[in-house]
C-alpha atoms as a PDB file:
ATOM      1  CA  UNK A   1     117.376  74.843  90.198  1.00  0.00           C
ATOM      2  CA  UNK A   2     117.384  78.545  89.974  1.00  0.00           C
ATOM      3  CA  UNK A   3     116.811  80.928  92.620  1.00  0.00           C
ATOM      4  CA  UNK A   4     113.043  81.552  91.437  1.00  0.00           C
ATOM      5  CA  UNK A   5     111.798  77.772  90.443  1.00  0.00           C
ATOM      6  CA  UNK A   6     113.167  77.552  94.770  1.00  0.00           C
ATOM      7  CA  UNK A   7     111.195  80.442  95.936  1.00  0.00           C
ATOM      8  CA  UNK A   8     108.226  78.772  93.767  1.00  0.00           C
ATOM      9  CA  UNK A   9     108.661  75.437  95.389  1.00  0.00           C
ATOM     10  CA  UNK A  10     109.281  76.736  98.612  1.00  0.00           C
ATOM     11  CA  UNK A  11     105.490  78.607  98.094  1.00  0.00           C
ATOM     12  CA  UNK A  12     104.180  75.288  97.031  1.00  0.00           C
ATOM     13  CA  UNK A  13     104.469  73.819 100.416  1.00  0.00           C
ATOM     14  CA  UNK A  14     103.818  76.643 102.706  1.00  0.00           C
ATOM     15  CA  UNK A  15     100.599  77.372 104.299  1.00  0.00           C
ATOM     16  CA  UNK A  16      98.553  80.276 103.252  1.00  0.00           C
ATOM     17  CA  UNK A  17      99.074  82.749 105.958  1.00  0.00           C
ATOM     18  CA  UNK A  18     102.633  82.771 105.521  1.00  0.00           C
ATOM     19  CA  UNK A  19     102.643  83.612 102.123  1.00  0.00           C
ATOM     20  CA  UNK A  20     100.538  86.429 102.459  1.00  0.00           C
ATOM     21  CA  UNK A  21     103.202  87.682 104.833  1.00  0.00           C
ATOM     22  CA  UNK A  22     106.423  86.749 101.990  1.00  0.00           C
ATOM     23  CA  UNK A  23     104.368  88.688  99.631  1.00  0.00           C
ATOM     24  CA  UNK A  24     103.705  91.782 101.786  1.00  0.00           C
ATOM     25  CA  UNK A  25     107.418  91.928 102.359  1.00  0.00           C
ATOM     26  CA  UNK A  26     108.255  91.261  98.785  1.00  0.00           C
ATOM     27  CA  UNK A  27     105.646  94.402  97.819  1.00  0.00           C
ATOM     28  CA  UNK A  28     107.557  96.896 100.725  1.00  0.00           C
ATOM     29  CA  UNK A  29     110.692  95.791  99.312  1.00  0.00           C
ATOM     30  CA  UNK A  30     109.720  96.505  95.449  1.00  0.00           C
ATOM     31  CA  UNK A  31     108.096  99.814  96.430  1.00  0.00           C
ATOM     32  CA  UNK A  32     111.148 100.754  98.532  1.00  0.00           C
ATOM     33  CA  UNK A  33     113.669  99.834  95.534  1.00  0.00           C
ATOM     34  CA  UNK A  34     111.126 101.576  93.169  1.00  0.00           C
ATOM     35  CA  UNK A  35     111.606 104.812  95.426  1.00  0.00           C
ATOM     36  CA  UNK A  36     115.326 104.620  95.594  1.00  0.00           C
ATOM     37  CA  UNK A  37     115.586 103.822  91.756  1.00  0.00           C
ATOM     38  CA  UNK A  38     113.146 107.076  91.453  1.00  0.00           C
ATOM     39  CA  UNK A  39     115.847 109.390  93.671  1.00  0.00           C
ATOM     40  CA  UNK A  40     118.252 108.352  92.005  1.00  0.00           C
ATOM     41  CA  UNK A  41     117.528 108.884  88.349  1.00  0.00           C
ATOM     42  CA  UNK A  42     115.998 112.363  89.140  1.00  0.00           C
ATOM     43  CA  UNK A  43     118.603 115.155  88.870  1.00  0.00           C
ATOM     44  CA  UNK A  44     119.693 116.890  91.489  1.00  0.00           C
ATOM     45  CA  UNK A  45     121.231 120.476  91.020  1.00  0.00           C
ATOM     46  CA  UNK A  46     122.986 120.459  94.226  1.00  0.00           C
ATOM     47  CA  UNK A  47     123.858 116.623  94.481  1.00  0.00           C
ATOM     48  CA  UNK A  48     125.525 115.589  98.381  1.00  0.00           C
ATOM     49  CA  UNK A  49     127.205 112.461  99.034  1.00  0.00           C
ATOM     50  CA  UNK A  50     125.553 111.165 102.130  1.00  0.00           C
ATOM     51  CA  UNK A  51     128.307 110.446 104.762  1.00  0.00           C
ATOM     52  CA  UNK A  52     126.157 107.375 105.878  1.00  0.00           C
ATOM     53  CA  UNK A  53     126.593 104.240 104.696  1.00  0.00           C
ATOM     54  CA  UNK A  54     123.260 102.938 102.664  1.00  0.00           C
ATOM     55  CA  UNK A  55     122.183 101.070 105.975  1.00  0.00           C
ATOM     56  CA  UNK A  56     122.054 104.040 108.074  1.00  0.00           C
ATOM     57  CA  UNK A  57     120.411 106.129 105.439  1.00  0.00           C
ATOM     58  CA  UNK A  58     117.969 103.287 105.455  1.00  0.00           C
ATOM     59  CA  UNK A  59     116.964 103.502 108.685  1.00  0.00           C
ATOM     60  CA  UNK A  60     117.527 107.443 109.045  1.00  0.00           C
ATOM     61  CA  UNK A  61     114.672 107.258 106.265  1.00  0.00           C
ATOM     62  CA  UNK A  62     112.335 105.016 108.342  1.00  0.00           C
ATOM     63  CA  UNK A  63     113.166 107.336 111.292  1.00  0.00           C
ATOM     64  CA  UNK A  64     111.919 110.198 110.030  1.00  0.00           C
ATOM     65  CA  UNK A  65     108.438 108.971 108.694  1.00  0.00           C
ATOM     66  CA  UNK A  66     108.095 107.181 111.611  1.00  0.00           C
ATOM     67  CA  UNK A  67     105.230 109.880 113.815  1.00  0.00           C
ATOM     68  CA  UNK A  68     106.912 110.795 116.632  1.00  0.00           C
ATOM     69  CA  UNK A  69     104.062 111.062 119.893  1.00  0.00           C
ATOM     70  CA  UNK A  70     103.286 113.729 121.511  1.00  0.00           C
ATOM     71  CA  UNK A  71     105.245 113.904 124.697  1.00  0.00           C
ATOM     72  CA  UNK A  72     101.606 114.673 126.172  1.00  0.00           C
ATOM     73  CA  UNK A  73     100.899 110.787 125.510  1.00  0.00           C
ATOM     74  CA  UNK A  74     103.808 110.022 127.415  1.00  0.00           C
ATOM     75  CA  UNK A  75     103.457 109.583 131.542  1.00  0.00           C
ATOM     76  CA  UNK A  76     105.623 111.922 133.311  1.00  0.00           C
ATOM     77  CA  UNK A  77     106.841 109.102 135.626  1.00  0.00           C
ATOM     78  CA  UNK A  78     108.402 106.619 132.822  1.00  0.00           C
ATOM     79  CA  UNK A  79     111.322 105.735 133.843  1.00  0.00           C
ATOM     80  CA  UNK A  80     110.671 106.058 137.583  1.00  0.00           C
ATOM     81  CA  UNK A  81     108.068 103.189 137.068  1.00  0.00           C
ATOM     82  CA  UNK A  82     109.483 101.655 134.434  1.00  0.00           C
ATOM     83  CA  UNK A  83     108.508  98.228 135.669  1.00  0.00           C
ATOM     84  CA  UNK A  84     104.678  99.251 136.335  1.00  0.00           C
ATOM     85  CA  UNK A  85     104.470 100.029 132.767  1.00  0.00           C
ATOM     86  CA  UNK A  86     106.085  96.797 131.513  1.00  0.00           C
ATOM     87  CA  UNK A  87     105.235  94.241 134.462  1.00  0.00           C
ATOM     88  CA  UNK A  88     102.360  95.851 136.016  1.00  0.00           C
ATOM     89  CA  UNK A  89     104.846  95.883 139.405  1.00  0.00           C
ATOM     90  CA  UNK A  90     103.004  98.177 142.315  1.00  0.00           C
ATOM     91  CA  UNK A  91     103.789 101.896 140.652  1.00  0.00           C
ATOM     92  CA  UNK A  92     106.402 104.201 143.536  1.00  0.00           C
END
């Protein structure tokens, strides 16, 4: 049985929800791949080998269109009352 007649069976027999989850992650993976395939094949005049291994570039990437808040969100106290904020413990 190959690879994709398993994933098919597999999908037989699971429920509903779940598969609308596989195929959400199957769509971010295909548009990430697309986007990588796209950087890749477009030249570069300048082109710098990334010291990072393909991991860390991964996540560098999901780092840096991740929003960062505004440190005005942010209480001035955090880690003083670090446990209020996760455990609702009385605040110091």
């Amino acid at each position: 049985m190959s690879d994709r007649e398993q994933l098919i069976h597999e999908l037989d027999q699971t429920p509903d929800i779940l598969v609308r989850e596989v195929l959400n992650f199957l769509l971010f993976i295909k548009s990430r791949t697309n986007q990588a395939d796209t950087q890749e094949s477009s030249p570069n005049p300048n082109p710098v080998k990334s010291p990072l291994p393909n991991y860390l570039s991964f996540i560098d990437q999901l780092n840096s269109e991740t929003p960062v808040e505004s440190p005005t969100n942010l209480p001035k106290d955090f880690a003083k009352n670090l446990d209020h904020y996760l455990y609702g413990s009385a605040k110091e």
